[in-house]
N, C-alpha and C. Protein backbone atom coordinates (compact mmCIF):
# COMPACT_ATOMS: atom_id res chain seq x y z
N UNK A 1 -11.23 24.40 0.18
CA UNK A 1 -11.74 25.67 0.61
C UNK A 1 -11.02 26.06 1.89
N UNK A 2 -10.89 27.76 1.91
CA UNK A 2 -9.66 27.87 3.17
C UNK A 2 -11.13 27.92 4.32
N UNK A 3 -10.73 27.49 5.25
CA UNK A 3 -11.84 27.60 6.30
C UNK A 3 -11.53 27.60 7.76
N UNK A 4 -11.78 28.85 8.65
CA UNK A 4 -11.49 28.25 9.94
C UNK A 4 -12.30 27.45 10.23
N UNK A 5 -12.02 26.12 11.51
CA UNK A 5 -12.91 25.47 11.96
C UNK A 5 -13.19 25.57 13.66
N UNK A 6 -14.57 25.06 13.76
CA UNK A 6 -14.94 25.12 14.89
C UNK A 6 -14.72 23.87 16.02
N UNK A 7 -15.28 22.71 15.10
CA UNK A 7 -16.02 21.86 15.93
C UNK A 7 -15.11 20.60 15.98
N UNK A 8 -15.24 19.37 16.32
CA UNK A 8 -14.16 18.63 16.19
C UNK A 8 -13.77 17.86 14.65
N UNK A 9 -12.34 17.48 14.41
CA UNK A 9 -11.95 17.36 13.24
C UNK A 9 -12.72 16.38 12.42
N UNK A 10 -13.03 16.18 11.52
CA UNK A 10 -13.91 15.35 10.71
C UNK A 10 -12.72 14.67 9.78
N UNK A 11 -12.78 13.42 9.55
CA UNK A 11 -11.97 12.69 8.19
C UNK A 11 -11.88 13.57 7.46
N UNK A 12 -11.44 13.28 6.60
CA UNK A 12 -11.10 14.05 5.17
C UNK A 12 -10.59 15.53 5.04
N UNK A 13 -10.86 16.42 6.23
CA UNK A 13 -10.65 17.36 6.05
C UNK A 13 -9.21 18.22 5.11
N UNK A 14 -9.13 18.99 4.24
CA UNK A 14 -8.08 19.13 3.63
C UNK A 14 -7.19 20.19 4.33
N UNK A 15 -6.25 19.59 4.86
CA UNK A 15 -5.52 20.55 5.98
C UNK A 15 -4.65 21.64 5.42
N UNK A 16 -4.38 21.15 4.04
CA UNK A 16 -3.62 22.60 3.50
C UNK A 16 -4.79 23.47 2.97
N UNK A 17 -5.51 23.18 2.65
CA UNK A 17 -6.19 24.33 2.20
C UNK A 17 -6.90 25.12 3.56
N UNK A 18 -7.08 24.22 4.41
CA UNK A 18 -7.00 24.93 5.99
C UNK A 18 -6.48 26.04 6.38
N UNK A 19 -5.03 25.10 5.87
CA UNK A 19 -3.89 25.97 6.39
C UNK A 19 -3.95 27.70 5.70
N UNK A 20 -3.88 27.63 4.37
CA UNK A 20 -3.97 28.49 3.44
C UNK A 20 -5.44 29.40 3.88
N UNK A 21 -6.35 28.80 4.51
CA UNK A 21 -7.69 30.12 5.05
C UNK A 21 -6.99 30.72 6.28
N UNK A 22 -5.88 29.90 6.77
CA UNK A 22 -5.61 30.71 8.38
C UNK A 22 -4.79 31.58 7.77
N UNK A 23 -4.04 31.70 6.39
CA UNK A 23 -3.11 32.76 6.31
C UNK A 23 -3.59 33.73 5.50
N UNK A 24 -4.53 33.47 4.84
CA UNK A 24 -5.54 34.67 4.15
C UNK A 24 -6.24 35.48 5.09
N UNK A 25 -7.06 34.37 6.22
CA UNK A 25 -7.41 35.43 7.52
C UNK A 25 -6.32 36.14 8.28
N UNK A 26 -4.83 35.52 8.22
CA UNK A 26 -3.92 36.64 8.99
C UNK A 26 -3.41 37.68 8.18
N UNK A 27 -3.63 37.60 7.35
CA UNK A 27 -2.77 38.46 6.00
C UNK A 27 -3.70 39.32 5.62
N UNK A 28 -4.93 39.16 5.77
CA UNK A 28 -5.97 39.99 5.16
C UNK A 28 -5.72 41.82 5.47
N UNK A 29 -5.87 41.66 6.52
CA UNK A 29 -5.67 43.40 6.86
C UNK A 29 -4.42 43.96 6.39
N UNK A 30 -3.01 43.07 6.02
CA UNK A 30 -2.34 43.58 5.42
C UNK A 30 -2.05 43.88 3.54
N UNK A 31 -3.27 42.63 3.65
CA UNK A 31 -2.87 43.03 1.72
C UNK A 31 -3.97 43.40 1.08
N UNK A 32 -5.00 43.99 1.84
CA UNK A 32 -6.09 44.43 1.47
C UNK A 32 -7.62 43.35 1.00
N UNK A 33 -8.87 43.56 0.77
CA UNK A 33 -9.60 42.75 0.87
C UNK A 33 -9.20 41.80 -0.35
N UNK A 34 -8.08 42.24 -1.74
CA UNK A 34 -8.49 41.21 -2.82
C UNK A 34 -8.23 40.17 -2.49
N UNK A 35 -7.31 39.85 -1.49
CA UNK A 35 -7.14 38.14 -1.28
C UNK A 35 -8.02 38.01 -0.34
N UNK A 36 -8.45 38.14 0.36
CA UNK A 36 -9.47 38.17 1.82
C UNK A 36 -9.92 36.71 2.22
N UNK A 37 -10.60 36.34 0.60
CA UNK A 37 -11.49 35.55 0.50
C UNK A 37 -12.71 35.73 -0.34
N UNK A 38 -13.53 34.61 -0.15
CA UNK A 38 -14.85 34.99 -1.32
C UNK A 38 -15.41 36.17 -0.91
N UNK A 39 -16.58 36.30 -1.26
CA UNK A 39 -17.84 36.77 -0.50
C UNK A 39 -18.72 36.03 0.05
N UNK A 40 -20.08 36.68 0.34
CA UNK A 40 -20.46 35.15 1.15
C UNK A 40 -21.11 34.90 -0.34
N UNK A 41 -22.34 35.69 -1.28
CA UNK A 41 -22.33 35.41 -2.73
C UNK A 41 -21.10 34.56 -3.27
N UNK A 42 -19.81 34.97 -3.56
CA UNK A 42 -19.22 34.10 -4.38
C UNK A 42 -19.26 32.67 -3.61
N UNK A 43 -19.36 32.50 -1.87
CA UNK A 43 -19.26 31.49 -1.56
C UNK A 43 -20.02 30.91 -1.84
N UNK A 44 -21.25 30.88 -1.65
CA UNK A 44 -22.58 30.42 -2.26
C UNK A 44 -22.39 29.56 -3.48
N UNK A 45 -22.01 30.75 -4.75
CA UNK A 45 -22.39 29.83 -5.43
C UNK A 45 -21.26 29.19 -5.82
N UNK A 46 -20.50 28.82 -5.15
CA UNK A 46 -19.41 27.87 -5.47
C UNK A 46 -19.97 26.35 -4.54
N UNK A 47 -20.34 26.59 -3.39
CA UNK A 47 -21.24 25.73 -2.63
C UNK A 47 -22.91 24.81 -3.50
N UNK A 48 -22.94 25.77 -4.03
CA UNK A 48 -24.52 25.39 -4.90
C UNK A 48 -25.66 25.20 -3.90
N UNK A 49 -26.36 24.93 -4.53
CA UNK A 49 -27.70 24.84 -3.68
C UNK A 49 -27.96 24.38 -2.72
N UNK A 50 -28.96 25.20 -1.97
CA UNK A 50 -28.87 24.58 -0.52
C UNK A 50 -28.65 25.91 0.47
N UNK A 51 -26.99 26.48 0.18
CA UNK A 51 -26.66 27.31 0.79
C UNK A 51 -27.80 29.08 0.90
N UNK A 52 -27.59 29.22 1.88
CA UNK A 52 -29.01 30.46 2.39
C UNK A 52 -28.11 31.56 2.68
N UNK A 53 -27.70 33.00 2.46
CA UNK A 53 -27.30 34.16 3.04
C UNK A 53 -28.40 34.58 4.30
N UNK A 54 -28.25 34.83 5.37
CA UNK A 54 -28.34 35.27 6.71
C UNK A 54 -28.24 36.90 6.67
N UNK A 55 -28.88 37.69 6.46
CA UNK A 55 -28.48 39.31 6.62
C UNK A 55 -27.46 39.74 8.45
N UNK A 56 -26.80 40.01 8.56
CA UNK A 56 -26.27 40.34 10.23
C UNK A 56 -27.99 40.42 10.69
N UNK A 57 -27.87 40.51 12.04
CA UNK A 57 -29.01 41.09 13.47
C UNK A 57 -30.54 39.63 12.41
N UNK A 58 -30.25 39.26 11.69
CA UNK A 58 -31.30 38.88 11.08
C UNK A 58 -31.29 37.02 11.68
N UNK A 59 -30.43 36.51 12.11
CA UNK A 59 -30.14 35.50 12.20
C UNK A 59 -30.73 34.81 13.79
N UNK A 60 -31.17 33.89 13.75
CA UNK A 60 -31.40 33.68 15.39
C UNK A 60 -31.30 32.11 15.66
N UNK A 61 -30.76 31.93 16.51
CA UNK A 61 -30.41 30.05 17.06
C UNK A 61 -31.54 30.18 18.16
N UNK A 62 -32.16 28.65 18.51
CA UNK A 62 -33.38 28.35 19.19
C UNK A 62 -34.20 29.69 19.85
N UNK A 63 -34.15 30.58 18.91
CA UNK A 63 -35.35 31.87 19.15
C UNK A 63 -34.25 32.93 19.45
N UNK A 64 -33.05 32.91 19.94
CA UNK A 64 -32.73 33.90 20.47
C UNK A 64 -31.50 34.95 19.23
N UNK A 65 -31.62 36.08 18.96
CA UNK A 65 -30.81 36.52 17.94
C UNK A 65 -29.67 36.98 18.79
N UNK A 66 -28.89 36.63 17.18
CA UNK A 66 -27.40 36.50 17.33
C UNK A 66 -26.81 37.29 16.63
N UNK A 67 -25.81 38.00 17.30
CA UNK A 67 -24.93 39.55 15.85
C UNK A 67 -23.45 38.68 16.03
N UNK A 68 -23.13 39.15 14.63
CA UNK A 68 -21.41 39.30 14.95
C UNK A 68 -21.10 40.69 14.01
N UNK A 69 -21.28 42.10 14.83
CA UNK A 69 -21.45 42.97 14.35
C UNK A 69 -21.70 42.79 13.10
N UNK A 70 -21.65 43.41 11.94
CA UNK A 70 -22.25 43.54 10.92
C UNK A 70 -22.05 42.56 9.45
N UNK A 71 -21.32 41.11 10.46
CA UNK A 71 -21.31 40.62 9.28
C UNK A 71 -22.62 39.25 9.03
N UNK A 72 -22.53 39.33 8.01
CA UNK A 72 -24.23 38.50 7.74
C UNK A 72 -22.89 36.25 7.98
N UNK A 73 -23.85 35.82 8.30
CA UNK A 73 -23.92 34.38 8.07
C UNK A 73 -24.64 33.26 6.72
N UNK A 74 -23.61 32.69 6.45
CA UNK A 74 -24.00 31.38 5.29
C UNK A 74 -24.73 30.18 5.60
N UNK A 75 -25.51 29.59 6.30
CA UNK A 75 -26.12 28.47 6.56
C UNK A 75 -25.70 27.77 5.34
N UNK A 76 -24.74 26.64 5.80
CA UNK A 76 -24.73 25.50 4.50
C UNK A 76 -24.80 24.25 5.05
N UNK A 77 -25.49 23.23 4.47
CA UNK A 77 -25.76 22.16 5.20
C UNK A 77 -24.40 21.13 4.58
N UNK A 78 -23.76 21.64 3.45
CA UNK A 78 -23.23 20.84 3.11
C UNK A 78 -21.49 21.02 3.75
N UNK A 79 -21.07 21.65 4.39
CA UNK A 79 -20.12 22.34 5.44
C UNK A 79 -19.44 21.30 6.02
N UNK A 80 -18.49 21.21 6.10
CA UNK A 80 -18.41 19.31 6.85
C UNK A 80 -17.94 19.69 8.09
N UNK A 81 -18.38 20.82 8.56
CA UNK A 81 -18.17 20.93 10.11
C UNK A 81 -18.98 21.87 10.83
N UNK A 82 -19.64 21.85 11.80
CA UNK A 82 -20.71 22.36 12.67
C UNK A 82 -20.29 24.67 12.18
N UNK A 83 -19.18 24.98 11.91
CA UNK A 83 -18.98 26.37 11.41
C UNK A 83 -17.57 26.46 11.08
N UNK A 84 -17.77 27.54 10.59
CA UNK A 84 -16.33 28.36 9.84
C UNK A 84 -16.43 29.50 9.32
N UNK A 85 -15.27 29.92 9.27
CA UNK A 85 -15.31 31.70 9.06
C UNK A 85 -14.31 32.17 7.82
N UNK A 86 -15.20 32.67 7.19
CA UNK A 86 -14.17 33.54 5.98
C UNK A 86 -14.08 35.02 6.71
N UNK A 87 -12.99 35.72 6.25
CA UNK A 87 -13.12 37.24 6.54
C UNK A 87 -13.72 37.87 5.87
N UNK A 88 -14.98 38.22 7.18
CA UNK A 88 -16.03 39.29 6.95
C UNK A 88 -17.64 38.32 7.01
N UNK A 89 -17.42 37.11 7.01
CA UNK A 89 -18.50 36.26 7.06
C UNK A 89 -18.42 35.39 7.96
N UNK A 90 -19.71 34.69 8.49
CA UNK A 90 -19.59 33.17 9.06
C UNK A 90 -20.41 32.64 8.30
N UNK A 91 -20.33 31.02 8.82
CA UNK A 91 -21.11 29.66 7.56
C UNK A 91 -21.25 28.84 9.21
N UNK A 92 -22.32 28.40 9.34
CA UNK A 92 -22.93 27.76 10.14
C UNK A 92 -23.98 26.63 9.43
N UNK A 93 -23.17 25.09 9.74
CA UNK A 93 -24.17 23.62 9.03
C UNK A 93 -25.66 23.41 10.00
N UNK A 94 -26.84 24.20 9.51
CA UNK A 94 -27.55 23.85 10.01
C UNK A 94 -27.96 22.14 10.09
N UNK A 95 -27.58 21.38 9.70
CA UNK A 95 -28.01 19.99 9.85
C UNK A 95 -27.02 19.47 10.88
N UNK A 96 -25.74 20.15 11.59
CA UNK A 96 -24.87 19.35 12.42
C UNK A 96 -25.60 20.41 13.77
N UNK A 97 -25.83 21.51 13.54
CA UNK A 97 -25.95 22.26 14.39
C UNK A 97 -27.23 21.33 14.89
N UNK A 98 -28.19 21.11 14.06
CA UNK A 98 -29.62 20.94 15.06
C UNK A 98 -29.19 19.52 15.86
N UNK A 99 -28.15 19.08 16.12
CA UNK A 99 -27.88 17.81 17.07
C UNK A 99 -27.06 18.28 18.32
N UNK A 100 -27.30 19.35 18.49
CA UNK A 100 -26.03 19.84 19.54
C UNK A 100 -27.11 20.79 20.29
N UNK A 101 -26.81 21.02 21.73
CA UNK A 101 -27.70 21.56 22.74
C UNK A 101 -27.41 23.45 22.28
N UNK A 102 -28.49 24.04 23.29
CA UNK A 102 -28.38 25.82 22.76
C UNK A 102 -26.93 25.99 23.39
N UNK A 103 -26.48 25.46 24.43
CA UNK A 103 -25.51 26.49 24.32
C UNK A 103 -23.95 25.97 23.95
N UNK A 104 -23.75 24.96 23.62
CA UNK A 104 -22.98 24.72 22.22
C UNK A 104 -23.10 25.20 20.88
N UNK A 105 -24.94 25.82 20.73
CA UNK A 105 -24.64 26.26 19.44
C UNK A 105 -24.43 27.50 19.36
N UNK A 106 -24.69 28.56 20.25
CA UNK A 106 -24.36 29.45 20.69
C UNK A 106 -23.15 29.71 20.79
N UNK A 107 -22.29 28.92 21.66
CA UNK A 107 -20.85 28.81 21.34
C UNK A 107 -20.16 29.02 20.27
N UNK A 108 -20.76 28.29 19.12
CA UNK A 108 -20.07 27.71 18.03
C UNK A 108 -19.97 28.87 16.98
N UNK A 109 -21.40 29.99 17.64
CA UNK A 109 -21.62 30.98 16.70
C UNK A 109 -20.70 31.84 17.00
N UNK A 110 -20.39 32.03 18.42
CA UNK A 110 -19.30 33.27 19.21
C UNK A 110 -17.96 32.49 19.12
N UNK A 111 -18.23 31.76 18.75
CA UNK A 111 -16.29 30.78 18.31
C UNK A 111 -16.01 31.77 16.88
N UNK A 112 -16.65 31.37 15.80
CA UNK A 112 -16.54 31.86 14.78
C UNK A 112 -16.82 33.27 14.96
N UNK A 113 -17.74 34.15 15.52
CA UNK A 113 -17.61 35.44 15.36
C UNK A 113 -15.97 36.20 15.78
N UNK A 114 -15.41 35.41 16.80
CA UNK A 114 -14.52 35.45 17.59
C UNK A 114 -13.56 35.73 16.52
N UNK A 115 -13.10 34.73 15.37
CA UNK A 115 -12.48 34.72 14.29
C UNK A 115 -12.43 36.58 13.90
N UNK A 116 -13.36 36.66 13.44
CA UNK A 116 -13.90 37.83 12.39
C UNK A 116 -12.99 38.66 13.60
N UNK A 117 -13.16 39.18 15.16
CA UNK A 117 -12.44 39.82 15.44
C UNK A 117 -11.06 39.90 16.34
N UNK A 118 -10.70 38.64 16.50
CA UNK A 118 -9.15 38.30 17.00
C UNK A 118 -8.78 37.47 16.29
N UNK A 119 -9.11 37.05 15.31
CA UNK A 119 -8.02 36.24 14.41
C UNK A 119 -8.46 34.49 14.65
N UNK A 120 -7.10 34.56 13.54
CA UNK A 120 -7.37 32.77 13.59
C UNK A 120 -7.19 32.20 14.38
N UNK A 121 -6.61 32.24 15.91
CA UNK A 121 -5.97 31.74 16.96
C UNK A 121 -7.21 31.29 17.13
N UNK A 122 -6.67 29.54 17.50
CA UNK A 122 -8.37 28.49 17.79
C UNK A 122 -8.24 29.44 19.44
N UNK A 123 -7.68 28.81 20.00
CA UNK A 123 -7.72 29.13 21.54
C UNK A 123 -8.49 30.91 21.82
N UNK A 124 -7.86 31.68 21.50
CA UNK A 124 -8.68 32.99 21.26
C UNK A 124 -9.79 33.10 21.24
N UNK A 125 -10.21 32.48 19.23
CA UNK A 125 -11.45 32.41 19.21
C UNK A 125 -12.25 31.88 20.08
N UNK A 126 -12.09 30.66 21.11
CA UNK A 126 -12.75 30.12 22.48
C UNK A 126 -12.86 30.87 23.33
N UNK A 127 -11.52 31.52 23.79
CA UNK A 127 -11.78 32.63 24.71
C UNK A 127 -12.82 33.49 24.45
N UNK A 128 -12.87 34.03 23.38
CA UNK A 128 -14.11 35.30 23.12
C UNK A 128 -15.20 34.79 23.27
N UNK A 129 -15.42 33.74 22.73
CA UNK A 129 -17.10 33.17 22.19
C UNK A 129 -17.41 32.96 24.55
N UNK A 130 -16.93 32.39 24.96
CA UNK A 130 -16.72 31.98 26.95
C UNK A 130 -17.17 33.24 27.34
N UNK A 131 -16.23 34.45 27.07
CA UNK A 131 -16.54 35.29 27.66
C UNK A 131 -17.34 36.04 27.27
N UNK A 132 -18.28 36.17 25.66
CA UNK A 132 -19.41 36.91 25.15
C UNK A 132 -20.48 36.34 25.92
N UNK A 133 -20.51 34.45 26.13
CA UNK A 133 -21.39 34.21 26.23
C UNK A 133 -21.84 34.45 27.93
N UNK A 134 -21.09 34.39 28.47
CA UNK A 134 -20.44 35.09 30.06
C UNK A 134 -21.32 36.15 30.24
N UNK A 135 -21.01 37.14 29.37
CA UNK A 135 -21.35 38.64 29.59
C UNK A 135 -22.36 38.79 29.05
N UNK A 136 -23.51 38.04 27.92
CA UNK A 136 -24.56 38.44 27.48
C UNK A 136 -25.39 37.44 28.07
N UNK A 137 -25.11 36.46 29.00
CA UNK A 137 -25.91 35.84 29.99
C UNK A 137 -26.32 34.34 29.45
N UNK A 138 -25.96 34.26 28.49
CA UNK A 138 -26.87 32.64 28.02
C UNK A 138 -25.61 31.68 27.76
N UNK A 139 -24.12 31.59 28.65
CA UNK A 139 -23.42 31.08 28.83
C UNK A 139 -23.30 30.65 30.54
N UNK A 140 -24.06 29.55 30.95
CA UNK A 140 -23.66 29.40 32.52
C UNK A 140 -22.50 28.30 32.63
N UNK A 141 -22.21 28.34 33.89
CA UNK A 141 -21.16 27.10 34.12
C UNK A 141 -21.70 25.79 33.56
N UNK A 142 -22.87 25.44 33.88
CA UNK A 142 -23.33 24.30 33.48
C UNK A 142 -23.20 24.37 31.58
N UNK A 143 -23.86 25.77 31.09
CA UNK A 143 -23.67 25.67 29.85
C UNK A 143 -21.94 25.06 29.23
N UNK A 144 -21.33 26.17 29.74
CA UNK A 144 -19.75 25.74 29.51
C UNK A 144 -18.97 24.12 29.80
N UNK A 145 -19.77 23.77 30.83
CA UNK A 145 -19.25 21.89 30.90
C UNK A 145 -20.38 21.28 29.50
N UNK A 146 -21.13 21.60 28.83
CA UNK A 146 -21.67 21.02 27.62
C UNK A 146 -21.00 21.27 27.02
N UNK A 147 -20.16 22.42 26.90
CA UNK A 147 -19.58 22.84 25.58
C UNK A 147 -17.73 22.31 25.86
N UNK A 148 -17.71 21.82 27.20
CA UNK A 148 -16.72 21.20 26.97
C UNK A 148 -16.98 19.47 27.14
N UNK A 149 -18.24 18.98 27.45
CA UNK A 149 -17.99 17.60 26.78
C UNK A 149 -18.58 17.47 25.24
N UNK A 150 -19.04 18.54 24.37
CA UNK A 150 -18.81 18.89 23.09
C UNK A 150 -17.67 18.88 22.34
N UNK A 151 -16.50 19.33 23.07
CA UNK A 151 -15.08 19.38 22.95
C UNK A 151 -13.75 18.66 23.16
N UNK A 152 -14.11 18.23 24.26
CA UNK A 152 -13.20 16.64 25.04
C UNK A 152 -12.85 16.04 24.03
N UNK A 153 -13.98 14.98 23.25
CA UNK A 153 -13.64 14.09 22.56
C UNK A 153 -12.32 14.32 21.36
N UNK A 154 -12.62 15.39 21.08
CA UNK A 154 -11.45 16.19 19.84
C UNK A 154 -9.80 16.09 20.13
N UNK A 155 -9.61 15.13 19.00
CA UNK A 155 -7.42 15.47 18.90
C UNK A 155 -7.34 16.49 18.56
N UNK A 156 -6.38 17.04 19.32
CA UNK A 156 -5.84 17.89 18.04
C UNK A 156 -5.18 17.71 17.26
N UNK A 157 -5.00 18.53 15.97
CA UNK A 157 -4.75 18.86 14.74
C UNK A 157 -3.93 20.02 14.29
N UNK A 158 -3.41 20.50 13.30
CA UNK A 158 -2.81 21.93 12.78
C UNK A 158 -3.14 23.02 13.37
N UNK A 159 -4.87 23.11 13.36
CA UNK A 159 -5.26 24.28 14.14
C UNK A 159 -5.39 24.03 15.39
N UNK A 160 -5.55 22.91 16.46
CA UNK A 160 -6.46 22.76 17.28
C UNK A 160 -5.89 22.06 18.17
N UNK A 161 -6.01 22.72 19.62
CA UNK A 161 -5.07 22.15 20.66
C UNK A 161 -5.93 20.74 20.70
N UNK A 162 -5.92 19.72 21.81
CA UNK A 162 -6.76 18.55 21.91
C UNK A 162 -8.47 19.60 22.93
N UNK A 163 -9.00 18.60 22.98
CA UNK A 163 -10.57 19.16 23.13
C UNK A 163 -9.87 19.57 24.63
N UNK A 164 -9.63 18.46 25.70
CA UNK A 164 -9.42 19.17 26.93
C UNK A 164 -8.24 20.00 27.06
N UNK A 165 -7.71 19.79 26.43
CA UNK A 165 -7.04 21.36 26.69
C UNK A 165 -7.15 23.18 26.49
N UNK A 166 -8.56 22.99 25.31
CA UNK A 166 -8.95 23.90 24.72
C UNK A 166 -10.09 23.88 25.86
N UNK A 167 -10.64 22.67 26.72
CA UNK A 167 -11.84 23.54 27.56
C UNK A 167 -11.11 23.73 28.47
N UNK A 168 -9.66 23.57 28.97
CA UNK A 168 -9.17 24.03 30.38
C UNK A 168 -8.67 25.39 29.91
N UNK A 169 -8.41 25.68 28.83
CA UNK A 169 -8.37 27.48 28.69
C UNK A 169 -9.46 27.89 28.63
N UNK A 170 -10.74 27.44 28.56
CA UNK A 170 -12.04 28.16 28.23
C UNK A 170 -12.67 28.20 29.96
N UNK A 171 -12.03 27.74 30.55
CA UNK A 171 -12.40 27.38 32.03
C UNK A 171 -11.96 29.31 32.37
N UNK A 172 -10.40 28.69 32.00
CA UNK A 172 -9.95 29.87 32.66
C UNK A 172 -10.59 31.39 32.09
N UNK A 173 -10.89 31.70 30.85
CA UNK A 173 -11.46 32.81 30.21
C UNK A 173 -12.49 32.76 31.11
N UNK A 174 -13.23 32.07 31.36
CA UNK A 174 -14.87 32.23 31.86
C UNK A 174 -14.95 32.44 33.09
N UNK A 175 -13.79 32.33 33.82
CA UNK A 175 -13.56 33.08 35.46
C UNK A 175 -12.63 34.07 35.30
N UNK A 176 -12.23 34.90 34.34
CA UNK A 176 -11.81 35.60 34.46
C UNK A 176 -12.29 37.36 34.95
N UNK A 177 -12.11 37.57 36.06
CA UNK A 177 -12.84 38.77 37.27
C UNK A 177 -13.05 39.96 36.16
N UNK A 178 -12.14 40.05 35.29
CA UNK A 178 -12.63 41.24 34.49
C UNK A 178 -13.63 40.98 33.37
N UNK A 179 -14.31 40.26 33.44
CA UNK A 179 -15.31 39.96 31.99
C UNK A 179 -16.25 40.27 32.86
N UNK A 180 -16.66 41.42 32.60
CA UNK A 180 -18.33 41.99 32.98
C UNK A 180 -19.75 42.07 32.00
């Protein structure tokens, strides 16, 4: 399954078919939605049971609701990584998520929304999710050192710089004077 990822790399992961979701998400706006990707329906039921559709504005992590403008979220427990993003959707593993503090999961949701609107770039997507969470208030410094010893431990991989290097750019996004 093509999938961006969020969280740190898991065994098995299949890196070409990885690879192949980062170029469907870059290619998408140019070749129109038929390659795009599933839907979150077709994703579903290719996933099987278990998996839940999320309507957008409908979704909320430890009480507090969460948008990524208007696209709805997949809760799948069977996900082998804390989130990931098709274009036009996110998929969030509620069973990895409930082991991780609010504002890692929070993160993880504005990582992947991040996707949907700057692209596959891992580093990007970090930047956005730092500075949403910055600007809508439930990202503090203290939050951001969780979400980078959430991150530390992580090699990188195809997509993914190593964990501390991805929180020393997320350092820098999150002091950056123009994020109001």
């Amino acid at each position: 399954m093509g999938v961006i990822r969020v969280g740190m790399p898991q065994q098995g992961k299949n890196r070409l078919a990885a690879a192949a979701g980062i170029a469907v998400l870059a290619l998408a706006p140019l070749m129109g939605a038929a390659v795009a990707g599933p839907t979150p329906e077709e994703y579903m039921a290719r996933v099987g049971a278990g998996a839940k559709l999320v309507p957008s504005g409908k979704l909320e992590i430890d009480g507090r609701k969460v948008y990524c403008g208007r696209r709805p979220t997949v809760l799948d427990g069977k996900l082998d990584d804390y989130g990931a993003a098709y274009p036009g959707f996110l998929i969030l593993n509620p069973r990895l998520m409930a082991k991780v503090s609010n504002a890692v999961k929070l993160w993880i949701h504005a990582h992947e929304c991040g996707h949907q609107y700057r692209g596959p770039d891992e580093e990007t997507a970090d930047c956005f999710a730092v500075q949403r969470g910055r600007r809508y208030g439930w990202l503090t410094p203290e939050g951001l050192e969780e979400v980078c010893r959430f991150i530390s431990p992580a090699k990188g991989d195809s997509m993914h710089f190593s964990g501390s290097h991805r929180c020393e750019a997320m350092r820098r996004c999150y002091a950056d004077p123009k994020v109001r």
